[in-house]
Protein backbone atom coordinates (compact mmCIF):
# COMPACT_ATOMS: atom_id res chain seq x y z
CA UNK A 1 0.00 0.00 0.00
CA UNK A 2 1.21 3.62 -0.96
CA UNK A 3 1.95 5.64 2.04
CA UNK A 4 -0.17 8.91 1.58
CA UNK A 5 1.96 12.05 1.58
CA UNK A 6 0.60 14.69 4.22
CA UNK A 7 1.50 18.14 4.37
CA UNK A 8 1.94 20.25 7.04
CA UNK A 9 0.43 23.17 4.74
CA UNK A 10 -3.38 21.22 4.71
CA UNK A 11 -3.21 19.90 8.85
CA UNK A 12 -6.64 19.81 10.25
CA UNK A 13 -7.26 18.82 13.77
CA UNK A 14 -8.63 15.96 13.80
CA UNK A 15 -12.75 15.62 14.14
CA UNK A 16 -13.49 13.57 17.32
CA UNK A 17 -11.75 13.11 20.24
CA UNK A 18 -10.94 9.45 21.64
CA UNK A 19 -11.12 10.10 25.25
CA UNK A 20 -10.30 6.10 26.54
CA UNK A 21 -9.17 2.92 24.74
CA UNK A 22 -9.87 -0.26 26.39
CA UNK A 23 -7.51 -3.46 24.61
CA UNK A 24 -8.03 -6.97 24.92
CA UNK A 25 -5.45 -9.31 23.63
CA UNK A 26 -5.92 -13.14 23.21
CA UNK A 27 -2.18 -13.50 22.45
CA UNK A 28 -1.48 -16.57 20.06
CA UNK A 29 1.23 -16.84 17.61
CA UNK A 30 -0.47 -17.08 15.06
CA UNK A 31 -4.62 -16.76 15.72
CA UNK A 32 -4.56 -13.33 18.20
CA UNK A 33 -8.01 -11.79 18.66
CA UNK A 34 -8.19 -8.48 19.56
CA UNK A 35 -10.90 -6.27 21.15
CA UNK A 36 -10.73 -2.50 21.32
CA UNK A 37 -13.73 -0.59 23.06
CA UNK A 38 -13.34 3.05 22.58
CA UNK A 39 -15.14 5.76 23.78
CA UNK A 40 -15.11 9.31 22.52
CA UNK A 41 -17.05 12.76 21.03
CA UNK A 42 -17.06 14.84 18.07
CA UNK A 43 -14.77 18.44 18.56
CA UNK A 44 -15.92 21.90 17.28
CA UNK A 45 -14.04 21.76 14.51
CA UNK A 46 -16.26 20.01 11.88
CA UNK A 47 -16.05 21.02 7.84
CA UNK A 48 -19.69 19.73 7.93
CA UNK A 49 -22.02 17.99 9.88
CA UNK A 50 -22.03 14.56 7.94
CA UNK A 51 -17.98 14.13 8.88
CA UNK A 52 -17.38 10.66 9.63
CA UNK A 53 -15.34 8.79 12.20
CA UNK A 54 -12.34 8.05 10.19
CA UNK A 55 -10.33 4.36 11.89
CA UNK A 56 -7.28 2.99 10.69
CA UNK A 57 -6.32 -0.50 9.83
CA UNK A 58 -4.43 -2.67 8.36
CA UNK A 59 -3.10 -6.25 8.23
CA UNK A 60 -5.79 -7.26 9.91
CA UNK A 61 -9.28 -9.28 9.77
CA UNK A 62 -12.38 -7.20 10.82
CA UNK A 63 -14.59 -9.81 12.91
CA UNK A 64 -17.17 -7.67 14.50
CA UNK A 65 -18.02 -3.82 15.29
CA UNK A 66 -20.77 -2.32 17.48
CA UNK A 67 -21.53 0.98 17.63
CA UNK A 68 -23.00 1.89 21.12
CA UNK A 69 -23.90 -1.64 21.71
CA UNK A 70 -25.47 -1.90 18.01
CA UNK A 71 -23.76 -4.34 15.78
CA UNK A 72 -23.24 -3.27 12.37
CA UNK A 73 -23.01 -4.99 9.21
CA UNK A 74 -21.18 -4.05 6.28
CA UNK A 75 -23.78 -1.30 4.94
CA UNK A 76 -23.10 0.37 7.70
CA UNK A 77 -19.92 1.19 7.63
CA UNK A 78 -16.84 1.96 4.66
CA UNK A 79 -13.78 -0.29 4.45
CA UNK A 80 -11.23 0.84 1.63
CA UNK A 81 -7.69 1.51 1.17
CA UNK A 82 -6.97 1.08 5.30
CA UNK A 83 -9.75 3.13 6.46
CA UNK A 84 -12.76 1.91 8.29
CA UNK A 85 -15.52 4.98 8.12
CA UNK A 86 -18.50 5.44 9.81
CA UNK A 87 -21.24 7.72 11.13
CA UNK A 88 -21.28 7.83 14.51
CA UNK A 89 -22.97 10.82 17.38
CA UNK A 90 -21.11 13.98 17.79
CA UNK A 91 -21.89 14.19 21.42
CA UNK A 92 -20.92 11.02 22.65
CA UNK A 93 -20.12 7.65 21.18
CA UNK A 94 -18.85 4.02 22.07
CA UNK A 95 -16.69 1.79 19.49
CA UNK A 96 -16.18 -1.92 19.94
CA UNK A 97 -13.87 -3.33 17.52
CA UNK A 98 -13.18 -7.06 17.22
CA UNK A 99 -10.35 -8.07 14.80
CA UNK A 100 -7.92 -10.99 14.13
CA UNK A 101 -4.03 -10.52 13.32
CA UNK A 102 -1.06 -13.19 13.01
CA UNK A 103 1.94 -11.70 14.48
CA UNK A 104 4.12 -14.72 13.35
CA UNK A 105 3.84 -13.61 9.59
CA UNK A 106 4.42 -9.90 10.03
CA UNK A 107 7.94 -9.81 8.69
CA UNK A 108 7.91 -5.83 8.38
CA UNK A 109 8.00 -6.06 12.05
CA UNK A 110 5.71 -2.86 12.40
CA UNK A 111 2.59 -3.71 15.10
CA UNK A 112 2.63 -6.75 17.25
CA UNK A 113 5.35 -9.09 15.82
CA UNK A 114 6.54 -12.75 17.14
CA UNK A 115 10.36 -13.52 16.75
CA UNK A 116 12.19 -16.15 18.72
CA UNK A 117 9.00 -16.93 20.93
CA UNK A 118 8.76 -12.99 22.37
CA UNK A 119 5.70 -10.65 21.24
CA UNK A 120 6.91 -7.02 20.54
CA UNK A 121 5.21 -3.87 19.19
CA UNK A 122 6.89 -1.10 17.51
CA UNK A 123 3.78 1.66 16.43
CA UNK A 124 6.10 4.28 15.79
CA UNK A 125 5.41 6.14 13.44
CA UNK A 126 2.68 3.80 12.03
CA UNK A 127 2.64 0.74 13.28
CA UNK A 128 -0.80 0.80 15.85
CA UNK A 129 -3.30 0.38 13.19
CA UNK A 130 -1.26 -2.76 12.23
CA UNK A 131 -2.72 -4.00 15.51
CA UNK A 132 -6.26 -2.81 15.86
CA UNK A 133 -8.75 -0.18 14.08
CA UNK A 134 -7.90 3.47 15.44
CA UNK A 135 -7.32 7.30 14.37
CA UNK A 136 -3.74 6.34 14.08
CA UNK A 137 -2.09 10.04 13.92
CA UNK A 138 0.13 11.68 16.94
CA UNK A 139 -2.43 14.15 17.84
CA UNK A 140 -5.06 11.21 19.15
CA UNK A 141 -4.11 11.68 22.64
CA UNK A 142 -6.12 8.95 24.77
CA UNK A 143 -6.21 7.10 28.00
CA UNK A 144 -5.10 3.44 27.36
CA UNK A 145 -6.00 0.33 29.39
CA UNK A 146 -4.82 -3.07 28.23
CA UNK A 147 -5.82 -6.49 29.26
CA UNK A 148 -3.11 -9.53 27.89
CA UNK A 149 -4.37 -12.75 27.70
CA UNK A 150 -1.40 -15.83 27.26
CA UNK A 151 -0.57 -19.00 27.89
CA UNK A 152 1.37 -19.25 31.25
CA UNK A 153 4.04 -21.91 30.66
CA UNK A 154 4.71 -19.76 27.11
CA UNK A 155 4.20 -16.24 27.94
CA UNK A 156 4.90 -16.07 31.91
CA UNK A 157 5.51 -12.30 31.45
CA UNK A 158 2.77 -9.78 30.32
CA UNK A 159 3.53 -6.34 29.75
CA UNK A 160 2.28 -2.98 28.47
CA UNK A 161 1.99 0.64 29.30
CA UNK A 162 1.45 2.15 32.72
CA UNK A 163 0.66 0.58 36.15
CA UNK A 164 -0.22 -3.01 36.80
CA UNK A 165 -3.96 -2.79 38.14
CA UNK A 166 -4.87 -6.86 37.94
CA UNK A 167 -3.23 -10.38 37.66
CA UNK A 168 -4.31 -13.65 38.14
CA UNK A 169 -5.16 -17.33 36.28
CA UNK A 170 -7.59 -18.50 34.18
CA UNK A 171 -8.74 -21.87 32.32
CA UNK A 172 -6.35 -23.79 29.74
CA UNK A 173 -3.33 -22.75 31.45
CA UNK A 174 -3.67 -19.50 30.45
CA UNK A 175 -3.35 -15.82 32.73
CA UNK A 176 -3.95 -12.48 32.87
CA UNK A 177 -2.33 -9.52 33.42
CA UNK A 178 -4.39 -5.60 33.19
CA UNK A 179 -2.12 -2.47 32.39
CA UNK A 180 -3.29 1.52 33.29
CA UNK A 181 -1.85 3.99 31.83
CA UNK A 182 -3.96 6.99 33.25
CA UNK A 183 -2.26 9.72 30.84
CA UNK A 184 -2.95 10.55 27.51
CA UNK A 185 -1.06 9.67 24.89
CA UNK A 186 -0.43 9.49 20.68
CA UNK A 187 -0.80 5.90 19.19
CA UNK A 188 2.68 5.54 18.17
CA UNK A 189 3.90 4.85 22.22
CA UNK A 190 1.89 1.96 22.79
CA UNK A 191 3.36 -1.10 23.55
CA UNK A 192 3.18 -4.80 24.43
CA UNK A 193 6.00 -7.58 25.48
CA UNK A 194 5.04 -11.31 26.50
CA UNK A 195 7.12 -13.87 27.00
CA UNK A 196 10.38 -15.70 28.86
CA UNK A 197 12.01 -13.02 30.19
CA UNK A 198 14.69 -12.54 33.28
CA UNK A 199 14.19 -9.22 35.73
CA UNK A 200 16.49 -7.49 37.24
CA UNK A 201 14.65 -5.19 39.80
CA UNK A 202 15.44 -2.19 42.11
CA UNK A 203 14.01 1.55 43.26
CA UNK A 204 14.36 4.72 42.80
CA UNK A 205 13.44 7.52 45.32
CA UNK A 206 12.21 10.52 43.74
CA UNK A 207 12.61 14.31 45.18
CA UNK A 208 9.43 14.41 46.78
CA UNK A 209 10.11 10.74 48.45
CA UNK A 210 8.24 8.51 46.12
CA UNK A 211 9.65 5.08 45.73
CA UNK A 212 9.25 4.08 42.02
CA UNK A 213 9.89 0.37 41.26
CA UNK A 214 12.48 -0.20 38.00
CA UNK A 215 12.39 -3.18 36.33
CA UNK A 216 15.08 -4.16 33.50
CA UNK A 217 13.67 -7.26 31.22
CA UNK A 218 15.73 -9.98 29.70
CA UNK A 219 16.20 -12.92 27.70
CA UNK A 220 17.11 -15.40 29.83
CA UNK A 221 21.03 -15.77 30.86
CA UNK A 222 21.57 -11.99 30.80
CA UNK A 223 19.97 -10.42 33.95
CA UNK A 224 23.63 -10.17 35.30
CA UNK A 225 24.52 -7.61 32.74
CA UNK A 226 21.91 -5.09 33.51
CA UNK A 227 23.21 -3.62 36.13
CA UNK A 228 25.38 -0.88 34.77
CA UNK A 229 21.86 -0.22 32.44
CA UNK A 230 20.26 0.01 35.72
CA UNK A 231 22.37 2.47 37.34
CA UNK A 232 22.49 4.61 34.06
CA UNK A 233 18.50 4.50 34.24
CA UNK A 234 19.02 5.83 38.13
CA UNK A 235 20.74 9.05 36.78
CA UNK A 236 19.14 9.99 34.25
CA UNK A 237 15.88 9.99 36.78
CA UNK A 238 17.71 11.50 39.23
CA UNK A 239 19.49 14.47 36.31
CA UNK A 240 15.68 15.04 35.03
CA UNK A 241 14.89 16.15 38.37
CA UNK A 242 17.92 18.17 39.27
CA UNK A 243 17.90 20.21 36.11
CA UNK A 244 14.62 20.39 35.03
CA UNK A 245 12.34 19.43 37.79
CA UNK A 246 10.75 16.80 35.88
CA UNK A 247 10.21 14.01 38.39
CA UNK A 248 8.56 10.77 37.22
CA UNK A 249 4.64 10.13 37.17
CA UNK A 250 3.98 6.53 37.15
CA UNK A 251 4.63 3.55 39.67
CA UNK A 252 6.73 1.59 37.59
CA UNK A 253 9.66 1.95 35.24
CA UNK A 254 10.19 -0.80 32.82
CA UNK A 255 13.15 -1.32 29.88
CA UNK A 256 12.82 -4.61 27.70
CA UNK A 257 16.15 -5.52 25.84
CA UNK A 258 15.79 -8.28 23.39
CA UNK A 259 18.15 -9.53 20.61
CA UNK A 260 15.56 -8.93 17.49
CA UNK A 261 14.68 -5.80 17.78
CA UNK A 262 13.90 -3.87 14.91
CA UNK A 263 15.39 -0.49 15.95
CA UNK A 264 17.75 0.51 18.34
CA UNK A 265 15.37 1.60 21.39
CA UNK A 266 11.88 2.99 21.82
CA UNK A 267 10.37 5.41 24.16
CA UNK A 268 7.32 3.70 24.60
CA UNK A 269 5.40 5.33 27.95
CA UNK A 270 6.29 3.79 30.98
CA UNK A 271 8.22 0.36 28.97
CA UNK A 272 10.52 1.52 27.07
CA UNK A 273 12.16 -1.26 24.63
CA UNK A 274 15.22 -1.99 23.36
CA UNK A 275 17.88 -4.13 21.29
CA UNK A 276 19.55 -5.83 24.04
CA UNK A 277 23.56 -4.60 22.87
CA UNK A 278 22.26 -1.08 24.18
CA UNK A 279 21.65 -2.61 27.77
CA UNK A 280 23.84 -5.63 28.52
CA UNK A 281 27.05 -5.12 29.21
CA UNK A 282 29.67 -5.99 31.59
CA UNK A 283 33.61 -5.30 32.39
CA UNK A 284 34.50 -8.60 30.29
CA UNK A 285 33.05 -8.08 27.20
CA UNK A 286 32.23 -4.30 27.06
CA UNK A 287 34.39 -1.37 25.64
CA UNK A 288 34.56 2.12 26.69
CA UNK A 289 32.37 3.12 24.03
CA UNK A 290 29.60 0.45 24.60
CA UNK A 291 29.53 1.53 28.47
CA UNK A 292 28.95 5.10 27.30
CA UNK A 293 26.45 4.72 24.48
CA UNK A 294 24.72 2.34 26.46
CA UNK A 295 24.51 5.46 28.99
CA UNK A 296 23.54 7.98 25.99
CA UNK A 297 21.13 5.61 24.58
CA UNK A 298 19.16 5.33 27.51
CA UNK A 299 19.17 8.88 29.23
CA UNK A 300 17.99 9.76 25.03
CA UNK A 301 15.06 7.54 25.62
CA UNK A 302 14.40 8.35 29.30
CA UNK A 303 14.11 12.03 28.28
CA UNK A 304 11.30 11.38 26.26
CA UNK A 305 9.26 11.02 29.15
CA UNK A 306 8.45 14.70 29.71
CA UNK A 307 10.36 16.27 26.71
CA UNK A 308 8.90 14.13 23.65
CA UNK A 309 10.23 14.45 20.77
């Protein structure tokens, strides 16, 4: 598909405002169902009255959409070219989205991908409506929520944005783990990990004595060379606060390093991922230079935090 050329010279705001998104993934390598709920309102901003709600999507099989509990069928609704469009209210409305994606066969590993038995995301810049229907532009701002849903022996470790709010066990060996991330935020820093990974865990104590918990995740047989990564991570906190004042908002800090990813390191909010020779490293097998891009690299995606990009 041709990527459509935008211009800063014809922006327009977008129409409707997506206030929450609620995910549900039923991980499977190659069979995962997802279900996005989203709830949201038109803005004041309309060329006309008749502007529709305007989703992107792609890779993907539609299975079912409701509109405020209502399903519809495929008169009610427009499906071309990677855009799903619809009427919907102005004043309030609620989206529920079921779709069907194989993360095993997405080799441009853009959206949820599988590679050596680890689920990844990478939505920057447009990889999100690779993984469900969605105004997939940087200046959708919304609340996220995200429920995973894995096998436990396969996937032990379930992770997205934000603050853990639920865990437990369900039937077929399977668990649960539901992510909060209570502020808004563009498409593009979503993210989800599951899989076999090592921790490496410790605090940090902001300036107004709030203990955040840091968590470093690895492929197993490398949690012992995280802990230079770690105390890089500590600094930058601690350098963001000093100099700007910018002290950290969430519970939880998380870095994923794994050997396949597709770019260097992301900022994702709150779980931040990266290719693992940017964390691991220790005094027998690490030069000068790794130790201090390893520093650079993740101080650079730290920042992000408060000062975007």
């Amino acid at each position: 598909m041709q990527k459509e050329v935008i211009k800063l010279s014809e922006y327009k705001p977008p129409p409707y405002t997506i206030e929450t998104i609620d995910l549900k993934f039923e991980l499977s390598a190659t069979k995962t169902v997802v279900t996005t709920t989203i709830i949201g309102h038109g803005n004041n901003h309309f060329e006309n009255e008749n502007c529709p709600l305007e989703l992107n999507g792609e890779c993907q099989n539609l299975i079912g959409l409701e509109l405020d509990g209502v399903a519809l069928y495929e008169n009610d609704f427009e499906l071309f070219d990677g855009v799903l469009r619809l009427d919907v209210p102005t004043e309030r409305f609620e989206i529920k989205v079921t779709s069907e994606i194989n993360p095993s066969n997405n080799k441009a590993l853009e959206g949820l991908y599988l590679s050596e038995g680890i689920f990844c995301t990478q939505c920057e810049p447009e990889g999100f409506r690779r993984i469900t229907f969605f105004p997939d532009r940087p200046d959708v701002l919304t609340i996220y929520t995200a429920t995973l849903i894995a096998n436990k022996r396969d996937y032990p470790i379930l992770l997205s944005n934000g603050n853990l709010q639920d865990a437990g066990d369900l039937d077929d060996e399977r668990h649960f783990m539901i992510w909060h991330d209570p502020f808004p935020k563009p498409s593009y820093l979503f993210a989800l990990v599951a899989g076999k990974l090592d921790c490496l865990e410790d605090t940090f104590l902001t300036k107004s004595g709030r203990f955040v918990k840091l968590q470093i995740f690895v492929e197993p047989g490398n949690k012992h060379k995280c802990h230079f990564a770690m105390e890089c991570l500590k600094k930058a906190m601690k350098w963001d606060e000093d100099r700007f004042d910018l002290e950290y908002d969430l519970d939880l800090f998380m870095i994923v390093a794994v050997s396949h990813f597709n770019m260097g390191a992301m900022e994702n909010k709150g779980l931040n991922i990266f290719n693992s020779r940017y964390i691991l490293a220790d005094k027998l097998t690490a030069t000068d230079k790794d130790f201090q891009r390893i520093e650079e690299i993740i101080a650079h995606e730290y920042f992000h935090n408060w000062t975007g990009n």
